[in-house]
Protein backbone atom coordinates (compact mmCIF):
# COMPACT_ATOMS: atom_id res chain seq x y z
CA UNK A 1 -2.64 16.66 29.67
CA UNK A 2 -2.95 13.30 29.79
CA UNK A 3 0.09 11.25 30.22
CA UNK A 4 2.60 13.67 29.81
CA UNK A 5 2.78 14.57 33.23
CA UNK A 6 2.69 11.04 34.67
CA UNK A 7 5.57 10.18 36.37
CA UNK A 8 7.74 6.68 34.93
CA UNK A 9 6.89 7.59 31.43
CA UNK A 10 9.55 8.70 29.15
CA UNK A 11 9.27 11.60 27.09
CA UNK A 12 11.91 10.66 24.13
CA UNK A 13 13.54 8.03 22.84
CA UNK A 14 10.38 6.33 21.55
CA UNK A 15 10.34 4.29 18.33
CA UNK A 16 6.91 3.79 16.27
CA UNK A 17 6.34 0.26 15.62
CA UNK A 18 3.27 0.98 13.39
CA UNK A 19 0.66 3.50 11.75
CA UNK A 20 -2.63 2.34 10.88
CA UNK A 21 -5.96 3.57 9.68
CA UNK A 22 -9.05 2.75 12.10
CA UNK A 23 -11.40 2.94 8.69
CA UNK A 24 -9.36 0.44 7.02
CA UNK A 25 -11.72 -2.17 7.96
CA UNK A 26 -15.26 -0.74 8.00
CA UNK A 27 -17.85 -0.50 5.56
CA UNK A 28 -18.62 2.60 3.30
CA UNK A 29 -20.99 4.66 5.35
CA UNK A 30 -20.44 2.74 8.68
CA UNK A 31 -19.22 5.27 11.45
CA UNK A 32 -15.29 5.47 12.43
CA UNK A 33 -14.59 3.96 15.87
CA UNK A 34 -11.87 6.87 16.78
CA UNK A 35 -9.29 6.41 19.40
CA UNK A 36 -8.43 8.50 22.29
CA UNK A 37 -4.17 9.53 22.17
CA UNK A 38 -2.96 7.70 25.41
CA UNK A 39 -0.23 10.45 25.25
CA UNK A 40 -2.61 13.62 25.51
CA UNK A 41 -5.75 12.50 25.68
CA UNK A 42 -7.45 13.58 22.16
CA UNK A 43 -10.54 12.18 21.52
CA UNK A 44 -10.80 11.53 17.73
CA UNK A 45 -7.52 10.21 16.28
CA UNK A 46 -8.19 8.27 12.95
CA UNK A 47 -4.45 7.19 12.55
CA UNK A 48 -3.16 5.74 15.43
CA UNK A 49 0.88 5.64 15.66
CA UNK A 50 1.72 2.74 17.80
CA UNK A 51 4.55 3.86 20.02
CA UNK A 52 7.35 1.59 22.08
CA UNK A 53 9.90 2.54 24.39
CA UNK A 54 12.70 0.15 25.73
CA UNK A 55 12.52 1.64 29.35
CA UNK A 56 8.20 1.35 29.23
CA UNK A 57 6.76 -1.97 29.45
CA UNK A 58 3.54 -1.34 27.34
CA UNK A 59 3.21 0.34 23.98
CA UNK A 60 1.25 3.49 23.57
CA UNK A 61 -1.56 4.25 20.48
CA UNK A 62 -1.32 8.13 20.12
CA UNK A 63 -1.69 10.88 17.47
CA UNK A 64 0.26 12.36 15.19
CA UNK A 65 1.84 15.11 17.18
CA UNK A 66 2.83 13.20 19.94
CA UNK A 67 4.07 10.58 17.59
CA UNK A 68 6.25 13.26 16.66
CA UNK A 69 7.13 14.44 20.09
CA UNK A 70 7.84 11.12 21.54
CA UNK A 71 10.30 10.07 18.78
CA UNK A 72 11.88 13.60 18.04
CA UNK A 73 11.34 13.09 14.38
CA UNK A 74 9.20 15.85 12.94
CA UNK A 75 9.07 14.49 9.52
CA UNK A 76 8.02 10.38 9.12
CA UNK A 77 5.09 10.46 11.43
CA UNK A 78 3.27 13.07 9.31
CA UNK A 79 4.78 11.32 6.12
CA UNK A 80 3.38 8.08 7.23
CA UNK A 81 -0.19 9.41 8.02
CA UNK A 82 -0.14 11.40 4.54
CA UNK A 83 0.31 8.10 2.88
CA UNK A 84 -2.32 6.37 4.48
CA UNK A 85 -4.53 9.17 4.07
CA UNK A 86 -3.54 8.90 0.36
CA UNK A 87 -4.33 5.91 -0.23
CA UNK A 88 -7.94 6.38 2.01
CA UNK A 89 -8.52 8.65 -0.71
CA UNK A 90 -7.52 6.44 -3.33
CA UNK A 91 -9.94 3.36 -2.07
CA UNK A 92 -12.78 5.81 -2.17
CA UNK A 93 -11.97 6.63 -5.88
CA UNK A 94 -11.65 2.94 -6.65
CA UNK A 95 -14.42 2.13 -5.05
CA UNK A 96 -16.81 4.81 -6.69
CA UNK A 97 -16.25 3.39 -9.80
CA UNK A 98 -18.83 0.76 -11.12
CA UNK A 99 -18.41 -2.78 -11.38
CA UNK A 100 -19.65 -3.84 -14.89
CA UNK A 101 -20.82 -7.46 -15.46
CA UNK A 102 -19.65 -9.64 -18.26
CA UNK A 103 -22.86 -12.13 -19.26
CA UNK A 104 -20.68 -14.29 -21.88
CA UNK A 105 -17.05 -14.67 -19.22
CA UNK A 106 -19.62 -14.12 -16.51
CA UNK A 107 -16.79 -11.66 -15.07
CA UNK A 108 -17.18 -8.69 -13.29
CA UNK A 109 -14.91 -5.71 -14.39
CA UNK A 110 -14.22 -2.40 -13.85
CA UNK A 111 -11.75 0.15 -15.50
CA UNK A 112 -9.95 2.55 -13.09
CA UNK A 113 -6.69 4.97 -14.34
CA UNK A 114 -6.54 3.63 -17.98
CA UNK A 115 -6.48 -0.32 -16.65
CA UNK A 116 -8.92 -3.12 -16.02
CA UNK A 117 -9.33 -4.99 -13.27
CA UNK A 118 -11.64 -8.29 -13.36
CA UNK A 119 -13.07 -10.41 -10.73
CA UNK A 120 -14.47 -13.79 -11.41
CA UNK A 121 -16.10 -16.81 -9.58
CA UNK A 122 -14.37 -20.04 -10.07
CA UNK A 123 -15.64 -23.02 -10.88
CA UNK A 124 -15.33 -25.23 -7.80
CA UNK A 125 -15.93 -21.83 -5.55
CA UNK A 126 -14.09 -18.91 -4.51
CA UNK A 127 -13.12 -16.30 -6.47
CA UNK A 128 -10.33 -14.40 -8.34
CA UNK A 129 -8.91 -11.61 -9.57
CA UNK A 130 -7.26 -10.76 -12.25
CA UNK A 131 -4.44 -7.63 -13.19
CA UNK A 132 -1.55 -6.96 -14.75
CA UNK A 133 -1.14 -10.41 -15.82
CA UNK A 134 -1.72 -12.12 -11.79
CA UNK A 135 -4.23 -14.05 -11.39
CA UNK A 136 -5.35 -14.05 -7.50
CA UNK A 137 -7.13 -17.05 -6.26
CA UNK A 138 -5.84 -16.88 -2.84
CA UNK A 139 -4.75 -13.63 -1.14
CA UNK A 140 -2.63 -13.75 2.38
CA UNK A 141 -3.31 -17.44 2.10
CA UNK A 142 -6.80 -17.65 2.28
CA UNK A 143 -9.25 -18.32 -0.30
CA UNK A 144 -11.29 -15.48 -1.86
CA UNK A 145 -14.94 -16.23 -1.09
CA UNK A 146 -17.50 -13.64 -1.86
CA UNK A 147 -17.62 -11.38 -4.35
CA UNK A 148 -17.60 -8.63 -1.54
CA UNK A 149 -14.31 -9.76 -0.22
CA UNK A 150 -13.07 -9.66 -3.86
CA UNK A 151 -14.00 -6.19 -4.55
CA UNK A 152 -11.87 -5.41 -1.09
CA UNK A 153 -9.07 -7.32 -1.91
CA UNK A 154 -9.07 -5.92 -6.00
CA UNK A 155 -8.18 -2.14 -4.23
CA UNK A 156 -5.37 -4.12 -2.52
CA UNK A 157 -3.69 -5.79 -5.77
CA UNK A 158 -4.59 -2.66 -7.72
CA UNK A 159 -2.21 -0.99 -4.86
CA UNK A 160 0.35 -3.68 -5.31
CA UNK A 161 0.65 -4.24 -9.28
CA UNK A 162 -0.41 -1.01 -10.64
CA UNK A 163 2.09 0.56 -12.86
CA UNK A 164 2.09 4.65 -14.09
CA UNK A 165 2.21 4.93 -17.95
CA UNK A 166 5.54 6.25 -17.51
CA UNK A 167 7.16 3.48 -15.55
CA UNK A 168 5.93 0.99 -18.41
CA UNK A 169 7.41 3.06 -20.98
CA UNK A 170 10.96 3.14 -19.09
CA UNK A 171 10.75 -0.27 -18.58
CA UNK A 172 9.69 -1.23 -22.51
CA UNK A 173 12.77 0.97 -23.27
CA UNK A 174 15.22 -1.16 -20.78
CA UNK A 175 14.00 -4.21 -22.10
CA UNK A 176 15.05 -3.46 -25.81
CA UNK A 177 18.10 -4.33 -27.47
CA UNK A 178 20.97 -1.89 -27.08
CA UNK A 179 22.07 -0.43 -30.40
CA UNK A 180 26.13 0.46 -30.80
């Protein structure tokens, strides 16, 4: 059972520091590099919680389940894991839709839930992307510079600017004047 039984390691009391997806970073049809739970010993865990203890010098990359265990909360480890499994989902729906080229802007655009997204090569190199009104030259403070590293990063300010219908209409309605 893994590292349950092993003696010096506390049961409780742990806080996780992190959750993150292992196919985050790989390719579309590139195989997942799974994880094995430190805690148990599973084989295939996709969403790794990253456990630390103030009594245990080292942190621990488990499952779910022991997440769960190991912090005594039975709700935010599985809530955390749905959202990233969410939003897994929701890069493979961006990403199935097409990227259609512009020949007069030379742009590159796509439409995905009612909005366009554009992506563009500048015209001393690099490249940018444009939504909601940002334009994106640099993202995390680093030049864009391939279209391939574009299309990646357009999921990620989709993710970050995208708006529902509904939240635009409540927030056209805030921004008019107040009748008395």
């Amino acid at each position: 059972m893994g590292e349950w039984n092993r003696e010096g390691i506390p049961h409780k009391g742990w806080k996780c520091i992190d959750v993150f997806d292992l196919a985050d970073e790989i390719e579309a049809g590139e195989e997942i590099l799974y994880e094995q739970c430190e805690m148990c010993g599973n084989e295939k865990i996709r969403y790794v919680h990253v456990m630390k203890h103030q009594d245990f010098p080292e942190e621990l990359h488990v499952g779910c389940v022991c997440a769960e265990k190991m912090s005594g909360d039975y709700v935010n480890p599985r809530r955390c894991e749905t959202a990233l499994k969410n939003k897994a989902m929701r890069r493979r729906n961006f990403n199935r839709v097409r990227w259609r080229f512009n020949s007069v802007k030379n742009t590159y655009s796509k439409k995905y839930k009612g909005e366009y997204i554009t992506i563009m090569e500048g015209r001393y190199g690099g490249w940018g992307i444009f939504f909601a009104g940002q334009k994106i030259w640099n993202y995390e403070d680093r030049k864009i510079r391939s279209f391939e590293e574009a299309e990646k990063i357009a999921f990620e300010v989709f993710e970050e600017y995208h708006t529902t219908q509904e939240e635009r209409d409540a927030k056209f309605y805030m921004e008019q004047p107040r009748y008395r």
